[in-house]
C-alpha atoms as a PDB file:
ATOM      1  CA  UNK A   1     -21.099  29.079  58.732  1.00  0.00           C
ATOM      2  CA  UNK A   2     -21.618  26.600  55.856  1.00  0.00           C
ATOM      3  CA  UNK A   3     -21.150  22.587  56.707  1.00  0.00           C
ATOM      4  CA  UNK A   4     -17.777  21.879  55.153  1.00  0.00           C
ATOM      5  CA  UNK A   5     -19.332  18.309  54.843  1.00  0.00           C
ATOM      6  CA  UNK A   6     -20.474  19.595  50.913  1.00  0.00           C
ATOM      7  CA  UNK A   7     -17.017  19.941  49.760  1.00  0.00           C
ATOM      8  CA  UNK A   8     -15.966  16.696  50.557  1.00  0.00           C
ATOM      9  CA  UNK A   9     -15.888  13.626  48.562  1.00  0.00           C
ATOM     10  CA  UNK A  10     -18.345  10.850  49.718  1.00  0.00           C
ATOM     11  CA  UNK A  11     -17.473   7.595  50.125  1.00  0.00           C
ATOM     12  CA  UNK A  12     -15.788   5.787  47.135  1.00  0.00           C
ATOM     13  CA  UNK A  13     -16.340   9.076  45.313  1.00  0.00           C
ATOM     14  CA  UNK A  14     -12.935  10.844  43.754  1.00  0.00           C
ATOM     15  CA  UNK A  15     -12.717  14.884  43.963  1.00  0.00           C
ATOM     16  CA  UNK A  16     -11.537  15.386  40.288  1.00  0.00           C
ATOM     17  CA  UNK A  17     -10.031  19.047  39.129  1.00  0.00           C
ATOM     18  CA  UNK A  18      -9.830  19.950  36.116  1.00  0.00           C
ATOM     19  CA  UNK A  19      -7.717  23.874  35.251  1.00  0.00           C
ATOM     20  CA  UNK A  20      -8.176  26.305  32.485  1.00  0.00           C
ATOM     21  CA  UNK A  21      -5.516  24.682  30.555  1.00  0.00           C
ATOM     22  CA  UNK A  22      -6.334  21.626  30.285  1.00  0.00           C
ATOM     23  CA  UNK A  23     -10.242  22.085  29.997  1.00  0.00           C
ATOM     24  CA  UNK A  24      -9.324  23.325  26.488  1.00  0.00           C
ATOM     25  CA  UNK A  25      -8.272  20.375  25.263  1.00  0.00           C
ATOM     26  CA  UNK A  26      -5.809  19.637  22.805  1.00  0.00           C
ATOM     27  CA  UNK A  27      -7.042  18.472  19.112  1.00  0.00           C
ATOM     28  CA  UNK A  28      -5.704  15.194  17.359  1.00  0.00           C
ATOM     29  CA  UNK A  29      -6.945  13.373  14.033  1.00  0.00           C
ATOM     30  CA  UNK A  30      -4.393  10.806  14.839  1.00  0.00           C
ATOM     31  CA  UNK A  31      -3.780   8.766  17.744  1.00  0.00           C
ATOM     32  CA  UNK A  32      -0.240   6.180  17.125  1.00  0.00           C
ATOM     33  CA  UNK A  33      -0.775   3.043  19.621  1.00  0.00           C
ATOM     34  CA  UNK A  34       2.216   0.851  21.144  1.00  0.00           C
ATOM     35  CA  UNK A  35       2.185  -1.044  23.937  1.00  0.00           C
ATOM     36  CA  UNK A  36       4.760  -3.573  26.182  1.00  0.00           C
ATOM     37  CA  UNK A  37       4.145  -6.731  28.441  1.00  0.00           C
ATOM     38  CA  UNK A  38       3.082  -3.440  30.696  1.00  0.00           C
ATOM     39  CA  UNK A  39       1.802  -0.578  29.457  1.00  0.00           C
ATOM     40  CA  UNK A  40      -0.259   0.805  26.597  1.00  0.00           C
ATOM     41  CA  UNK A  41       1.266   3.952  25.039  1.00  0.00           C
ATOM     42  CA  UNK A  42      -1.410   6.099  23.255  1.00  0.00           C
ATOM     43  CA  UNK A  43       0.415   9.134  21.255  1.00  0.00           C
ATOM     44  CA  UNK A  44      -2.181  12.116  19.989  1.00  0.00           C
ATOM     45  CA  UNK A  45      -0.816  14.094  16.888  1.00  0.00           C
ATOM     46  CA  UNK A  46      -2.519  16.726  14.628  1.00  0.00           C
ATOM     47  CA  UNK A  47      -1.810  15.968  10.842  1.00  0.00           C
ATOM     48  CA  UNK A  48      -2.436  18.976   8.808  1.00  0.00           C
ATOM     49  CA  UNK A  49      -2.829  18.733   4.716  1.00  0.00           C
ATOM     50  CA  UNK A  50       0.381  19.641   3.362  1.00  0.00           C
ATOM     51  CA  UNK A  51       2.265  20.149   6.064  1.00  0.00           C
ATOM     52  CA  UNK A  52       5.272  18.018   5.885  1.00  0.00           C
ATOM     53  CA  UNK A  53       5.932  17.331   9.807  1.00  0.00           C
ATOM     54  CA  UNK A  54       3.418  17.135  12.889  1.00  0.00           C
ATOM     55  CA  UNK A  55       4.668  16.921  16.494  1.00  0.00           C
ATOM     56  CA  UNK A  56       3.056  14.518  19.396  1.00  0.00           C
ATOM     57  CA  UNK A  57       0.207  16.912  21.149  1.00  0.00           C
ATOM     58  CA  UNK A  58      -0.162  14.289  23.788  1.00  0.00           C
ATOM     59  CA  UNK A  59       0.868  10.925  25.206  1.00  0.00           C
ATOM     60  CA  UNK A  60      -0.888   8.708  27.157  1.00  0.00           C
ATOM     61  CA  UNK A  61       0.135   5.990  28.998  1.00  0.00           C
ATOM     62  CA  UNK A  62      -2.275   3.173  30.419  1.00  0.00           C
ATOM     63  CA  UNK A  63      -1.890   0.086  31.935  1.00  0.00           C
ATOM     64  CA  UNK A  64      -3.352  -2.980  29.883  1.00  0.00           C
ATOM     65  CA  UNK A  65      -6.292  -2.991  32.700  1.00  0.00           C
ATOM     66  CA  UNK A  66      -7.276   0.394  32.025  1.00  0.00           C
ATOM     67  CA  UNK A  67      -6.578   0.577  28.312  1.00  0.00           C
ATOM     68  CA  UNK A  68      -9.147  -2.212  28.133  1.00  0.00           C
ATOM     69  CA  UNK A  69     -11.895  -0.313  29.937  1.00  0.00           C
ATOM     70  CA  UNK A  70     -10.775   2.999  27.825  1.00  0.00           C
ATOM     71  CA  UNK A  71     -11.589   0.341  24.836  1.00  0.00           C
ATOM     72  CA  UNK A  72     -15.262  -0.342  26.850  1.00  0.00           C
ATOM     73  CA  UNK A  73     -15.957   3.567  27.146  1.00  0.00           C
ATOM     74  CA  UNK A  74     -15.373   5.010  24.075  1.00  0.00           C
ATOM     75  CA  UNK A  75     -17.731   1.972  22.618  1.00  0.00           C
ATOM     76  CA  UNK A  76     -20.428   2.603  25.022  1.00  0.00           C
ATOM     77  CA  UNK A  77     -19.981   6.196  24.185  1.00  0.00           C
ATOM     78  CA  UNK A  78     -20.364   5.640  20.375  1.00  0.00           C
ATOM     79  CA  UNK A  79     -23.532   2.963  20.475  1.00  0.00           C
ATOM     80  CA  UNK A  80     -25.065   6.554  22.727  1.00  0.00           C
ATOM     81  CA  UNK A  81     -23.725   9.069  20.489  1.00  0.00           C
ATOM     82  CA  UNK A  82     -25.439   7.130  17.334  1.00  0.00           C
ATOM     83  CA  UNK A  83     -28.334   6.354  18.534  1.00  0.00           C
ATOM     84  CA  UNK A  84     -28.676  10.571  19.308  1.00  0.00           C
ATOM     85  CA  UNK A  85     -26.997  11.655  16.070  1.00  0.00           C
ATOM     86  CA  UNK A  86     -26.839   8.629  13.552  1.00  0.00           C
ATOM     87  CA  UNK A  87     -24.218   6.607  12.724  1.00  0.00           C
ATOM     88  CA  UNK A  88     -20.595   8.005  12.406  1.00  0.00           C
ATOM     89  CA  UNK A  89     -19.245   6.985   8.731  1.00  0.00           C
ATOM     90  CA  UNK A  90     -15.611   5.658   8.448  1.00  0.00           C
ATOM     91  CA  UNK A  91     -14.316   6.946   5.433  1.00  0.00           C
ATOM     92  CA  UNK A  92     -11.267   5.153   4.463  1.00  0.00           C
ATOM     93  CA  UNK A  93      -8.373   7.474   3.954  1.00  0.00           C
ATOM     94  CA  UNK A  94      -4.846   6.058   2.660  1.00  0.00           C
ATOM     95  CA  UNK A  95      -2.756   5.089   4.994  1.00  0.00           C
ATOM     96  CA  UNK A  96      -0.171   8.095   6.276  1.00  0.00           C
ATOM     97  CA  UNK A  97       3.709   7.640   6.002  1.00  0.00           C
ATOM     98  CA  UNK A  98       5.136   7.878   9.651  1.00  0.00           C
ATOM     99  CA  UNK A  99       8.562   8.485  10.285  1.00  0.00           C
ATOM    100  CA  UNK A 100       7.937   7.451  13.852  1.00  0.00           C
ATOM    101  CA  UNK A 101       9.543   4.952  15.635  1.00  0.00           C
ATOM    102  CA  UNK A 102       8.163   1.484  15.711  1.00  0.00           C
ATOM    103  CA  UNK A 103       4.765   1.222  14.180  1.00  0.00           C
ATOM    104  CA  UNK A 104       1.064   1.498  15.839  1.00  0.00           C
ATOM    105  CA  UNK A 105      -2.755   1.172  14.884  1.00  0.00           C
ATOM    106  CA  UNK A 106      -4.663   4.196  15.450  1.00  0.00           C
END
């Protein structure tokens, strides 16, 4: 009989799942930022070229705590990804008329 030690976690380690569904991922070109005295709201929406209307995909909501180590991540991430691939260009694009509540930075 196998040691049912291997399944479990280690100490200060977190057993993470992750199903079918959601390992496919949703796309989003656009990600709308608000946020409160309390919480960081990160909406993902997929614009497509002449389509008049898009829908939210995904919302996330963070505290300011972890929004600021999301913010640490995804720039760690980038300095690795370009030094592997190059630098990622920034093309300007005109800004995109929202019909969405208050306004955010993406």
């Amino acid at each position: 009989m196998a040691d049912n030690k291997e399944n479990k976690p280690k100490k200060g380690q977190i057993n993470i799942e992750l199903d079918e569904k959601v390992a496919e991922g949703t796309y989003s070109n656009l990600a709308i930022i608000n946020h409160s005295v309390s919480e960081f709201v990160v909406d993902f929406v997929s614009i497509m070229p002449g389509t008049p209307k898009s829908k939210v995909k995904s919302r996330i909501i963070l505290t300011p705590q972890h929004a600021k180590r999301l913010l640490k991540a995804l720039g760690e991430n980038i300095i690795r990804f370009e030094k592997a691939h190059g630098e990622i260009k920034d093309y300007e694009q005109p800004p995109i008329p929202l019909n969405f509540g208050p306004t955010g930075q993406a």
